[in-house]
N, C-alpha and C. Protein backbone atom coordinates (compact mmCIF):
# COMPACT_ATOMS: atom_id res chain seq x y z
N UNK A 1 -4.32 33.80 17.10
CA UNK A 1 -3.33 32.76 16.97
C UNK A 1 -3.93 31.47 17.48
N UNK A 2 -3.96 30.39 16.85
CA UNK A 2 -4.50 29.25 16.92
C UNK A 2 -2.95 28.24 17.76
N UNK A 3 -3.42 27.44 18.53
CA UNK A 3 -2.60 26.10 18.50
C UNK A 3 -2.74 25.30 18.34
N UNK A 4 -2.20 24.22 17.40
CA UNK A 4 -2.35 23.04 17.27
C UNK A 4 -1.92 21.65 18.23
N UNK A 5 -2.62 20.75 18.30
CA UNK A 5 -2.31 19.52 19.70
C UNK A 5 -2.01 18.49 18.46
N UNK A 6 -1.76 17.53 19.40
CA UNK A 6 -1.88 16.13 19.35
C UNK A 6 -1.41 15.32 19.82
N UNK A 7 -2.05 14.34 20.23
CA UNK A 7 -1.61 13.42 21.71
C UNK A 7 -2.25 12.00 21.24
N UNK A 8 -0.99 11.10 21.42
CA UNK A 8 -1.21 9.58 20.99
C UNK A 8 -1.09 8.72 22.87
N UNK A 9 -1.29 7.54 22.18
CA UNK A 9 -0.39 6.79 23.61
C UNK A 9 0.27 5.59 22.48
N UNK A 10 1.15 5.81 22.29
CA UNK A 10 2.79 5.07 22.17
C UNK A 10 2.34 4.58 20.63
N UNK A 11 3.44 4.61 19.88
CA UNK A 11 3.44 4.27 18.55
C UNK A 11 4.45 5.13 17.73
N UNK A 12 3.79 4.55 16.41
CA UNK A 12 5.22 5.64 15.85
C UNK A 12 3.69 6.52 14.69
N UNK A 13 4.47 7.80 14.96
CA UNK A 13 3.75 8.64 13.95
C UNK A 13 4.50 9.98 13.79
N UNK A 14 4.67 10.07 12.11
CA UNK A 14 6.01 11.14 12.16
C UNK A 14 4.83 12.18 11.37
N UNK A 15 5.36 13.63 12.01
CA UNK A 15 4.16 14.76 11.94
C UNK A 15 5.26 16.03 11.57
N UNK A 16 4.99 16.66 10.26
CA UNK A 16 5.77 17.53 9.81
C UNK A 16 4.41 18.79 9.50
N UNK A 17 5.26 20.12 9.85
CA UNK A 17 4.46 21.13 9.74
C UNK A 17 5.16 22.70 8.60
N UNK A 18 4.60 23.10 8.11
CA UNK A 18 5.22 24.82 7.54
C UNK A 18 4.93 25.90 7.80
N UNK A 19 5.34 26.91 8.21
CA UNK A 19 5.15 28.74 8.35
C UNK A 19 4.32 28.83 7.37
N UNK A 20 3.21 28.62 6.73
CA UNK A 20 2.89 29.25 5.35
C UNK A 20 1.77 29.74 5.35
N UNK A 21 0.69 30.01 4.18
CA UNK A 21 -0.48 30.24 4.04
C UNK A 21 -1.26 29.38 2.75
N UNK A 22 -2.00 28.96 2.95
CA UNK A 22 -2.60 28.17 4.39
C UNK A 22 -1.57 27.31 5.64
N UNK A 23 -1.77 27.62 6.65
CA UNK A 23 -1.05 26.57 7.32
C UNK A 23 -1.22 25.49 7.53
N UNK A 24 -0.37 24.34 6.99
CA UNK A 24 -0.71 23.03 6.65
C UNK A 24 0.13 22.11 7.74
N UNK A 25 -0.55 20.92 8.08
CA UNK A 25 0.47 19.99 8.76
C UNK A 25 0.09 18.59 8.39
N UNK A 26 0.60 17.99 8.18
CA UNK A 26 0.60 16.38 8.21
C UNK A 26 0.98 15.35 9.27
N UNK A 27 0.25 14.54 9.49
CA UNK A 27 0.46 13.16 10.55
C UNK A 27 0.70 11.85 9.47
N UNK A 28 1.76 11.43 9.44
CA UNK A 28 1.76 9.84 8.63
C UNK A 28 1.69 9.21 10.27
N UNK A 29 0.46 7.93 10.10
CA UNK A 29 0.19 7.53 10.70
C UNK A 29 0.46 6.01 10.80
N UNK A 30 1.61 5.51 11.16
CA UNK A 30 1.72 4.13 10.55
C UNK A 30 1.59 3.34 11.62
N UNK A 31 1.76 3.08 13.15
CA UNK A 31 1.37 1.99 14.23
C UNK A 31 1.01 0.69 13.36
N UNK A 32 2.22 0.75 12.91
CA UNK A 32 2.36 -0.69 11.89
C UNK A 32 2.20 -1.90 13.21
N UNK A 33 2.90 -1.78 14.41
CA UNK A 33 2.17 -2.82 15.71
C UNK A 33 0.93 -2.97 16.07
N UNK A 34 0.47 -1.94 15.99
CA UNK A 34 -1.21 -1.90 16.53
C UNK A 34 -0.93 -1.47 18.24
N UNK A 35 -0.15 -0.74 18.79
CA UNK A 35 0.62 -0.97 19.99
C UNK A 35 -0.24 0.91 20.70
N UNK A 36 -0.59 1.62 19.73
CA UNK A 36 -1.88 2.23 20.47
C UNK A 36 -2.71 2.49 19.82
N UNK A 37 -4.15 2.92 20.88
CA UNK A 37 -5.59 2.20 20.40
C UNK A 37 -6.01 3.74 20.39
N UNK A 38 -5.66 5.10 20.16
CA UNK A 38 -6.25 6.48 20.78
C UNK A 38 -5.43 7.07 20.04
N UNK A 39 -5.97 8.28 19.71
CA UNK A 39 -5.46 9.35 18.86
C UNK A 39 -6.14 10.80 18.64
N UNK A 40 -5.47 11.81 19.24
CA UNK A 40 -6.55 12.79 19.38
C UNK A 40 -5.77 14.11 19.00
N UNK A 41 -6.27 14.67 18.28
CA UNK A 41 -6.04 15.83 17.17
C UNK A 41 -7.04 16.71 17.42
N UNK A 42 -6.57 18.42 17.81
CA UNK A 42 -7.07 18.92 18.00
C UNK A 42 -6.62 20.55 17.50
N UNK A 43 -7.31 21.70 17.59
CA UNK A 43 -6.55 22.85 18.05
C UNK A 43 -7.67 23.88 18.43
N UNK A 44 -6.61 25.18 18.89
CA UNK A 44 -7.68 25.53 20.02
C UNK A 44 -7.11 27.38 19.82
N UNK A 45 -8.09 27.77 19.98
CA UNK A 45 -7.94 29.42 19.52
C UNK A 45 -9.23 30.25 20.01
N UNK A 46 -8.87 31.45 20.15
CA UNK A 46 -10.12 32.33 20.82
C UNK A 46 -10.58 33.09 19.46
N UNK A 47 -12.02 33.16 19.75
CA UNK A 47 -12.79 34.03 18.69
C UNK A 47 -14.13 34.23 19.36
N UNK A 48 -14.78 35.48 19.26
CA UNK A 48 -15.69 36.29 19.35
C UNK A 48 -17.35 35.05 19.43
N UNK A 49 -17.80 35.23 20.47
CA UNK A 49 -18.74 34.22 20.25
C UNK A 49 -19.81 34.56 19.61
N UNK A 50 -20.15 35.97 19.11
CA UNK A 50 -20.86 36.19 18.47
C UNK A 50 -20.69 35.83 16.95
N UNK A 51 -19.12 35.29 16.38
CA UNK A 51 -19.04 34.34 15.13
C UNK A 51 -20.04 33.34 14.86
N UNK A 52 -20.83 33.45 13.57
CA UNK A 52 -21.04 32.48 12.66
C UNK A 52 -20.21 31.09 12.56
N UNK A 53 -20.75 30.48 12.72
CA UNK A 53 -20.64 28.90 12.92
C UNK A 53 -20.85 27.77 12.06
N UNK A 54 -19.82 27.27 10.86
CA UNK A 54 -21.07 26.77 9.94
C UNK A 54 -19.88 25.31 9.64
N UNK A 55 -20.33 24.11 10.11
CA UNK A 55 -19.50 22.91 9.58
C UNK A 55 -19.55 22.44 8.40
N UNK A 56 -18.89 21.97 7.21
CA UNK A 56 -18.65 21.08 6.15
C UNK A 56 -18.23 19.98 6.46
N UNK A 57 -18.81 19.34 5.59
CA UNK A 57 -18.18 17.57 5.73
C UNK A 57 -18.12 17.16 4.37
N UNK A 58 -16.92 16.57 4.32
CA UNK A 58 -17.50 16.02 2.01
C UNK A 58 -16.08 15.03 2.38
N UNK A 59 -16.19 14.27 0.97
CA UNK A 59 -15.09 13.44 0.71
C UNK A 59 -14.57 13.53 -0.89
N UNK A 60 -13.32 12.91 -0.75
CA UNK A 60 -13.29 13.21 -2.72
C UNK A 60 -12.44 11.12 -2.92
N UNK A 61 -12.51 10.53 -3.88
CA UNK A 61 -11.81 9.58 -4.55
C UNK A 61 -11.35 9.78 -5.57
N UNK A 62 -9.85 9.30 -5.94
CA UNK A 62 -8.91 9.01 -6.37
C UNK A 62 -8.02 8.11 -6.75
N UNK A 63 -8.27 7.48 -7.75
CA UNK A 63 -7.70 5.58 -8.14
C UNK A 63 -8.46 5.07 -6.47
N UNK A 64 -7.21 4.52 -5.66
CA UNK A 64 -7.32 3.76 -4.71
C UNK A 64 -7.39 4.57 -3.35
N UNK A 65 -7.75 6.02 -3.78
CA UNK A 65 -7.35 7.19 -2.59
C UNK A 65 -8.96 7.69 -1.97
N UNK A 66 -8.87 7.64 -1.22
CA UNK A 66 -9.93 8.22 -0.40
C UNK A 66 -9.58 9.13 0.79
N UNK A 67 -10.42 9.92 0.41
CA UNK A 67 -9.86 11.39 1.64
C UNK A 67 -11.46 12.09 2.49
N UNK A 68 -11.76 11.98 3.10
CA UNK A 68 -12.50 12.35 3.75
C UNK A 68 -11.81 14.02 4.75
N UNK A 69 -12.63 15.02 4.67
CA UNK A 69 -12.51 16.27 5.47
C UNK A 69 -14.20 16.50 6.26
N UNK A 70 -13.62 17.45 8.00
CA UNK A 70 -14.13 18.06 7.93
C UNK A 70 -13.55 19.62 8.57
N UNK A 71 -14.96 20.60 7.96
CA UNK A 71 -14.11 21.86 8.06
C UNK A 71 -15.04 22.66 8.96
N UNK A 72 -14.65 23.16 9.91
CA UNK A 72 -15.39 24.42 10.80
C UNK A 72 -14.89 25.80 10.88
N UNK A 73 -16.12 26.54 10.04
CA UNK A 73 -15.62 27.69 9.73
C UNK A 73 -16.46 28.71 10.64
N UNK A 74 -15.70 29.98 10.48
CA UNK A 74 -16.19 31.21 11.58
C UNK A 74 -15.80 32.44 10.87
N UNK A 75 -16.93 32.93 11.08
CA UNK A 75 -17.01 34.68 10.30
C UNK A 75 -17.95 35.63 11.33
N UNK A 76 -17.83 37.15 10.85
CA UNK A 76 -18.80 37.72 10.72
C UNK A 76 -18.24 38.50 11.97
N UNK A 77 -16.95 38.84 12.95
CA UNK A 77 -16.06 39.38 13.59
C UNK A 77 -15.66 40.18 12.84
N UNK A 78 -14.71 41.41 13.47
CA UNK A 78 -13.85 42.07 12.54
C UNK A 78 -12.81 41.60 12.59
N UNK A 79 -12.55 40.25 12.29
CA UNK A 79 -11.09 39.23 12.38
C UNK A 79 -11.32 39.00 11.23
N UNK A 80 -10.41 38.03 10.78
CA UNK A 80 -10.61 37.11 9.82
C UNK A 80 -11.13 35.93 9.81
N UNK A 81 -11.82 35.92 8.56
CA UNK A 81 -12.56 34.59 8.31
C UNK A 81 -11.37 33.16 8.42
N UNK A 82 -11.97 32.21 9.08
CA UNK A 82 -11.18 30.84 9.44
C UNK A 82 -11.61 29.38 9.55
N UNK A 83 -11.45 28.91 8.98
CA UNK A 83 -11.40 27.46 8.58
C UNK A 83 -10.60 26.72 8.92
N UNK A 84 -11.10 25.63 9.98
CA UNK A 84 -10.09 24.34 10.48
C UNK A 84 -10.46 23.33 9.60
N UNK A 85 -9.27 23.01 9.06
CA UNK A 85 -9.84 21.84 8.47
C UNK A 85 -9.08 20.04 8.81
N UNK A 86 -9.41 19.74 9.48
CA UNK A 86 -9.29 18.30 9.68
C UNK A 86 -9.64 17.54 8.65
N UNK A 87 -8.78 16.40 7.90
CA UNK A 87 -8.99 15.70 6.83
C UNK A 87 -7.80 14.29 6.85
N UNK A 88 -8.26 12.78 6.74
CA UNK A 88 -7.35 11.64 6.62
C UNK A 88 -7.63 11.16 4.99
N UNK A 89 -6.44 10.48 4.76
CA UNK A 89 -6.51 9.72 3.36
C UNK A 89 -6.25 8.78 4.19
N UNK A 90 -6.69 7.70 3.12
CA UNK A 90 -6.29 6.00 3.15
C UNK A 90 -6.07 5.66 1.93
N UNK A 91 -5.48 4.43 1.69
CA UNK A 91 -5.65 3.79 0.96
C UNK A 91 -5.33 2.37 0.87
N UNK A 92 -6.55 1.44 1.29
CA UNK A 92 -6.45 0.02 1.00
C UNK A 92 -5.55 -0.88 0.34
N UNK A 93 -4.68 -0.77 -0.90
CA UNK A 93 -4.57 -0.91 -1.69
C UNK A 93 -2.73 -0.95 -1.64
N UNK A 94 -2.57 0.56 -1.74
CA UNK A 94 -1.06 0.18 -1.50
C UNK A 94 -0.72 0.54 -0.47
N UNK A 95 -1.50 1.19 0.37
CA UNK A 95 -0.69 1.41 1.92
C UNK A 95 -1.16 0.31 2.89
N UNK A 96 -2.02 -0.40 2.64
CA UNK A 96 -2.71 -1.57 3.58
C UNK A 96 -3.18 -0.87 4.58
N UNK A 97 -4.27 0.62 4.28
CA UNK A 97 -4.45 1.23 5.68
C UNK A 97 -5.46 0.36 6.32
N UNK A 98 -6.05 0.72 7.39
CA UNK A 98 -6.59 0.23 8.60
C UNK A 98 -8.14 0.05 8.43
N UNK A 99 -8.35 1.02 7.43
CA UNK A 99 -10.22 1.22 6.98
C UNK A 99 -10.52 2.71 7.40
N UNK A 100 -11.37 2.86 7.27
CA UNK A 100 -12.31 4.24 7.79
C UNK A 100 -12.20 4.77 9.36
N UNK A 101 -11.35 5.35 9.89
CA UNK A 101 -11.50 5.10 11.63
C UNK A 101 -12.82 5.45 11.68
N UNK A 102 -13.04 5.52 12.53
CA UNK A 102 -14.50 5.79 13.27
C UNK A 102 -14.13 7.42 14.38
N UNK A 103 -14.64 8.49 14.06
CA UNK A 103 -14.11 9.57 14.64
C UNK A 103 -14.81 10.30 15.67
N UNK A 104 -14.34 10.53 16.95
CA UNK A 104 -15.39 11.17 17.67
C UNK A 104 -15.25 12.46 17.13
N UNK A 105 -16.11 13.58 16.67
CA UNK A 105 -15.96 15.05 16.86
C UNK A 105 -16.22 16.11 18.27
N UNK A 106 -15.68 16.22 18.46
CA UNK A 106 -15.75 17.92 19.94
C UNK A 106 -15.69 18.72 19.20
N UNK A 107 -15.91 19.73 19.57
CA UNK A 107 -16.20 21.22 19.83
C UNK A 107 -17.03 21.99 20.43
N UNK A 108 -16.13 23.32 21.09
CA UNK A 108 -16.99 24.07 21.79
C UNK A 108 -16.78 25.39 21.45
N UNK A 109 -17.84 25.71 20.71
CA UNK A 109 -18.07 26.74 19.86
C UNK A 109 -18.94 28.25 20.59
N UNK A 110 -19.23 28.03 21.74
CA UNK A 110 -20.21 28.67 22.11
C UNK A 110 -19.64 29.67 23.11
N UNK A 111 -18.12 30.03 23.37
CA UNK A 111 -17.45 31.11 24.17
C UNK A 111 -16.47 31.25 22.74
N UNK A 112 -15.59 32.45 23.39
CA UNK A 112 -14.30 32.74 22.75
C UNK A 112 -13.36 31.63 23.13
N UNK A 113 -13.10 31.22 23.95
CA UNK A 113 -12.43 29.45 23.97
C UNK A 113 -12.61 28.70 22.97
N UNK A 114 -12.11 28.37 21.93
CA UNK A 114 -13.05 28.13 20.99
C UNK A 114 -11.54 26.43 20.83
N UNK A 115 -12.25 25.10 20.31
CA UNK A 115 -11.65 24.08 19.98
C UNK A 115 -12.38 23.19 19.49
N UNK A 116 -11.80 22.51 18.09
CA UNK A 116 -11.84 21.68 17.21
C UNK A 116 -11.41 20.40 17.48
N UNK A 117 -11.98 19.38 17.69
CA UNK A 117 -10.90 17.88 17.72
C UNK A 117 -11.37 16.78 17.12
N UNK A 118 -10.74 16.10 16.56
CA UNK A 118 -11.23 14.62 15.99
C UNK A 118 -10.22 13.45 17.33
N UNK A 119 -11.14 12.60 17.42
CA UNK A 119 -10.66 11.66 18.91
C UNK A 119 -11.39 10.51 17.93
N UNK A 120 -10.36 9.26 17.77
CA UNK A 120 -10.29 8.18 17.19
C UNK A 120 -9.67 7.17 18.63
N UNK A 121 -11.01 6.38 18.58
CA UNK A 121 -11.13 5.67 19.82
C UNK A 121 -10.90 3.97 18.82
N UNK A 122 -9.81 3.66 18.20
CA UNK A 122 -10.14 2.76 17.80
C UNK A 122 -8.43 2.26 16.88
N UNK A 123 -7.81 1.34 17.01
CA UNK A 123 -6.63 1.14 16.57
C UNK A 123 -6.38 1.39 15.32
N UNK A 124 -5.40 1.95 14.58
CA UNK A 124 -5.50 2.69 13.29
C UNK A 124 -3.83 2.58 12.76
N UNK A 125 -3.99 2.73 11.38
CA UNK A 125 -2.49 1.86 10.87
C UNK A 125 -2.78 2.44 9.12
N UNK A 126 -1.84 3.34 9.31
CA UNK A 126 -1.66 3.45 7.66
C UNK A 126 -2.44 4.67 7.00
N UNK A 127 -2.42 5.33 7.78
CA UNK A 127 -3.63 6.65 7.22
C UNK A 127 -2.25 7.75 7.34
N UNK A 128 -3.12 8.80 6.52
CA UNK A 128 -2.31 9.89 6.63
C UNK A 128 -3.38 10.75 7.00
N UNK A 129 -2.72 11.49 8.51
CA UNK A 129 -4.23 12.74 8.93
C UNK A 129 -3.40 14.21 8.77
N UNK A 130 -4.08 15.42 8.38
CA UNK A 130 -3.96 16.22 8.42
C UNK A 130 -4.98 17.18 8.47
N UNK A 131 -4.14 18.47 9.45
CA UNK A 131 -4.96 19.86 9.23
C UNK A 131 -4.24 20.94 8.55
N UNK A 132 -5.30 21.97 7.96
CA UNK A 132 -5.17 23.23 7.42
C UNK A 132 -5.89 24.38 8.07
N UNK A 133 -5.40 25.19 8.25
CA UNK A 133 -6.12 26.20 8.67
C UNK A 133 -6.30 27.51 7.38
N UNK A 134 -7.71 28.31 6.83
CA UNK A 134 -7.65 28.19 5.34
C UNK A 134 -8.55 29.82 5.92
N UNK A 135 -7.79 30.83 5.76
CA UNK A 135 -8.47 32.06 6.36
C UNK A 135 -8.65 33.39 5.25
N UNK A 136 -9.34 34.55 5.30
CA UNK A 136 -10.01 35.38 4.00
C UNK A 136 -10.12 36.57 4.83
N UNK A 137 -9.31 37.70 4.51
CA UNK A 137 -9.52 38.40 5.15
C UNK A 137 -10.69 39.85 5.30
N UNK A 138 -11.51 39.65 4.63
CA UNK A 138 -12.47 40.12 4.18
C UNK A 138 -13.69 40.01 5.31
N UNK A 139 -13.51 39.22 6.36
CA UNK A 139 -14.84 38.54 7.28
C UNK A 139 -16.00 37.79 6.27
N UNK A 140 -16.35 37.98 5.43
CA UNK A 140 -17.11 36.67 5.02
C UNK A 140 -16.52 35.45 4.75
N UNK A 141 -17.64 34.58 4.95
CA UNK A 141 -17.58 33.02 4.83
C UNK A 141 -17.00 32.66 4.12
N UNK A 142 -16.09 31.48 4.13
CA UNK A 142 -15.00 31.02 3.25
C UNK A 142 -16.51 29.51 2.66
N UNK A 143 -16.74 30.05 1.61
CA UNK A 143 -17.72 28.87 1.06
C UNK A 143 -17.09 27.62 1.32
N UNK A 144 -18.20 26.45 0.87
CA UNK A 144 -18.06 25.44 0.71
C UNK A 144 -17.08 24.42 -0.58
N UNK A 145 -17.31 25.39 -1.41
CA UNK A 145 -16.97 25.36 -2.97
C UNK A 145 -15.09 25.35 -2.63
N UNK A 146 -14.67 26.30 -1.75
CA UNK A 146 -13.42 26.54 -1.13
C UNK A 146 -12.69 25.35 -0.55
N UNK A 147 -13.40 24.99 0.51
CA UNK A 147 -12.72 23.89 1.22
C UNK A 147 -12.95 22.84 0.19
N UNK A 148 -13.79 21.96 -0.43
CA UNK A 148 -13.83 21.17 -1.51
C UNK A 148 -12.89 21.36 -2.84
N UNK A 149 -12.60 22.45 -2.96
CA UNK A 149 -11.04 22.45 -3.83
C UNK A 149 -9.94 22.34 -3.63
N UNK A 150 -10.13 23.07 -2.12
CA UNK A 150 -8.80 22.75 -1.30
C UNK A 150 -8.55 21.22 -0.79
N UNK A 151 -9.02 20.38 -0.19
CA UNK A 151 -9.20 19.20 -0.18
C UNK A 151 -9.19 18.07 -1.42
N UNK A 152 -9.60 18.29 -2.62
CA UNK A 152 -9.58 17.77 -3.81
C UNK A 152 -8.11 18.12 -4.51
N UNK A 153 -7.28 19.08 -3.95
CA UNK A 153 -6.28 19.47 -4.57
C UNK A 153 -5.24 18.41 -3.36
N UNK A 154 -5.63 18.19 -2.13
CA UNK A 154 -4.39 17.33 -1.77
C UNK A 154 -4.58 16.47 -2.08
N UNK A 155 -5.96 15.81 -2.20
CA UNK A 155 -5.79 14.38 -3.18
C UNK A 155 -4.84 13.88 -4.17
N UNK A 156 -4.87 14.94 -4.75
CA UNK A 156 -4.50 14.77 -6.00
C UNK A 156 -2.83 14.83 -6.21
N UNK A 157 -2.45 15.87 -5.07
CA UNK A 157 -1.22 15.28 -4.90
C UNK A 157 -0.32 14.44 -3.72
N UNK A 158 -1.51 14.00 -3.10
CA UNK A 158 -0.69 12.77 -2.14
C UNK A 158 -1.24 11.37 -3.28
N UNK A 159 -1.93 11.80 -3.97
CA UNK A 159 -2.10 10.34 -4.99
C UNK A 159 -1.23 10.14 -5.77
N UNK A 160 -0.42 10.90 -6.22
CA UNK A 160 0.87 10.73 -6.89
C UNK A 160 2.13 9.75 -6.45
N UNK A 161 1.85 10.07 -4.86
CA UNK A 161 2.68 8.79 -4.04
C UNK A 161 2.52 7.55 -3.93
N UNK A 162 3.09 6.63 -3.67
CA UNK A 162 2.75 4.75 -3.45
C UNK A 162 3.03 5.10 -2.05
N UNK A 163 3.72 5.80 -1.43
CA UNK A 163 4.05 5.46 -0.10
C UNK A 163 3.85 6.79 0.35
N UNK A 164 2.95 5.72 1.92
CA UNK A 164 2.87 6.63 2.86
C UNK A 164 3.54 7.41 3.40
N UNK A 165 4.83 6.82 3.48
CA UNK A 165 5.94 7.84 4.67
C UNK A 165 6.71 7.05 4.28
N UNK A 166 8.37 8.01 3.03
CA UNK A 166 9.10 7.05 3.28
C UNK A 166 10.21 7.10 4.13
N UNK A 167 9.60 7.70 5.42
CA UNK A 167 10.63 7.53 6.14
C UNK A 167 10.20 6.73 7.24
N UNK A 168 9.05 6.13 7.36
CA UNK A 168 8.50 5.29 8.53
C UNK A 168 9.00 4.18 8.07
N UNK A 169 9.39 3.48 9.21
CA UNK A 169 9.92 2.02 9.40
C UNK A 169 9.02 1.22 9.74
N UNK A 170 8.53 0.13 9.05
CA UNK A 170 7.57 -0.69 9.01
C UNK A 170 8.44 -2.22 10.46
C-alpha cells in the first residue's frame, strides 16, 4: 500500500482523487496570486530492496498542450510490478500557465522505505500536476512503451478542455 503526500505553503490548489485501477489523482494548480513559492508531491511505500529499479522520462505535445512525465518503476519481487508516475501539463496559450517549473527529483530507492517526490522550488500558476500509480501483476517490468501510452492518452484527454479547473476562482 502506497501513500500519497502533498504539501504547499498557502495558495489555492484543488486536488481530486479515485478508488480505481490505475490509481489516478490530479492537482489543478492555479496560485493565480503567486502567494506560494514551494510545492512538493510525493508518495511513499515499502518494497523489497532487492527490486529492479528503472526511471522513464518522455514528454508528448498536443495543439498548445505539453505534458511532461516521469515514471519509477520496480519489479522482480514476488509483489507486483509498480509504476509511480508523476506527470504536469501546461499550456501557454489558454491557461496562461507559468512555463516549465524547474523540478527537484528525490528518491530513495535503496531500502524497503521506498519514496518518490517532485519538489518545485519556484512560483508556479496554471499547471495541472498529476500522479498514477500503473501496476502488472505478473512481476515483470511494466515497459516503457506502457507508461508513454498511458501518458499520451491523458493528453489527449485533458486537451479536449480550454480550462484548467472550472471550479478555481481566478
Amino acid at each position: 500500500m502506497a501513500t500519497l503526500h502533498m504539501e504547499k505553503i498557502l495558495g489555492s490548489i484543488m486536488q481530486s482523487s479515485r478508488k480505481m485501477h490505475p490509481f489516478f489523482s490530479l492537482f489543478a494548480v492555479g496560485n493565480f496570486d503567486h502567494c506560494f513559492k514551494n510545492l512538493r508531491c510525493w508518495v511513499h511505500s515499502y518494497r523489497p530492496p532487492t527490486d529492479r529499479k528503472v526511471l522513464y522520462r518522455g514528454n508528448h505535445t498536443r495543439n498548445n498542450f505539453y505534458l511532461y512525465y516521469e515514471a519509477q518503476c520496480r519489479n522482480g519481487s514476488s509483489n507486483a510490478s509498480l509504476c509511480d508516475v508523476w506527470f504536469y501539463v501546461i499550456n501557454n496559450e489558454m491557461w496562461k500557465s507559468s512555463g516549465k517549473p524547474i523540478i527537484d527529483v528525490e528518491h530513495d530507492i535503496n531500502s524497503e522505505d521506498y519514496y518518490f517526490e517532485w519538489f518545485i522550488r519556484e512560483p508556479i500558476s496554471n499547471i495541472l500536476f498529476g500522479y498514477s500509480m500503473i501496476s502488472r501483476r505478473d512481476g515483470r517490468l511494466i515497459p516503457e512503451t506502457v507508461i508513454n501510452a498511458f501518458t499520451d492518452k491523458i493528453l489527449e484527454i485533458v486537451s479536449e478542455s480550454d480550462q484548467l479547473c472550472e471550479y478555481c476562482v481566478c
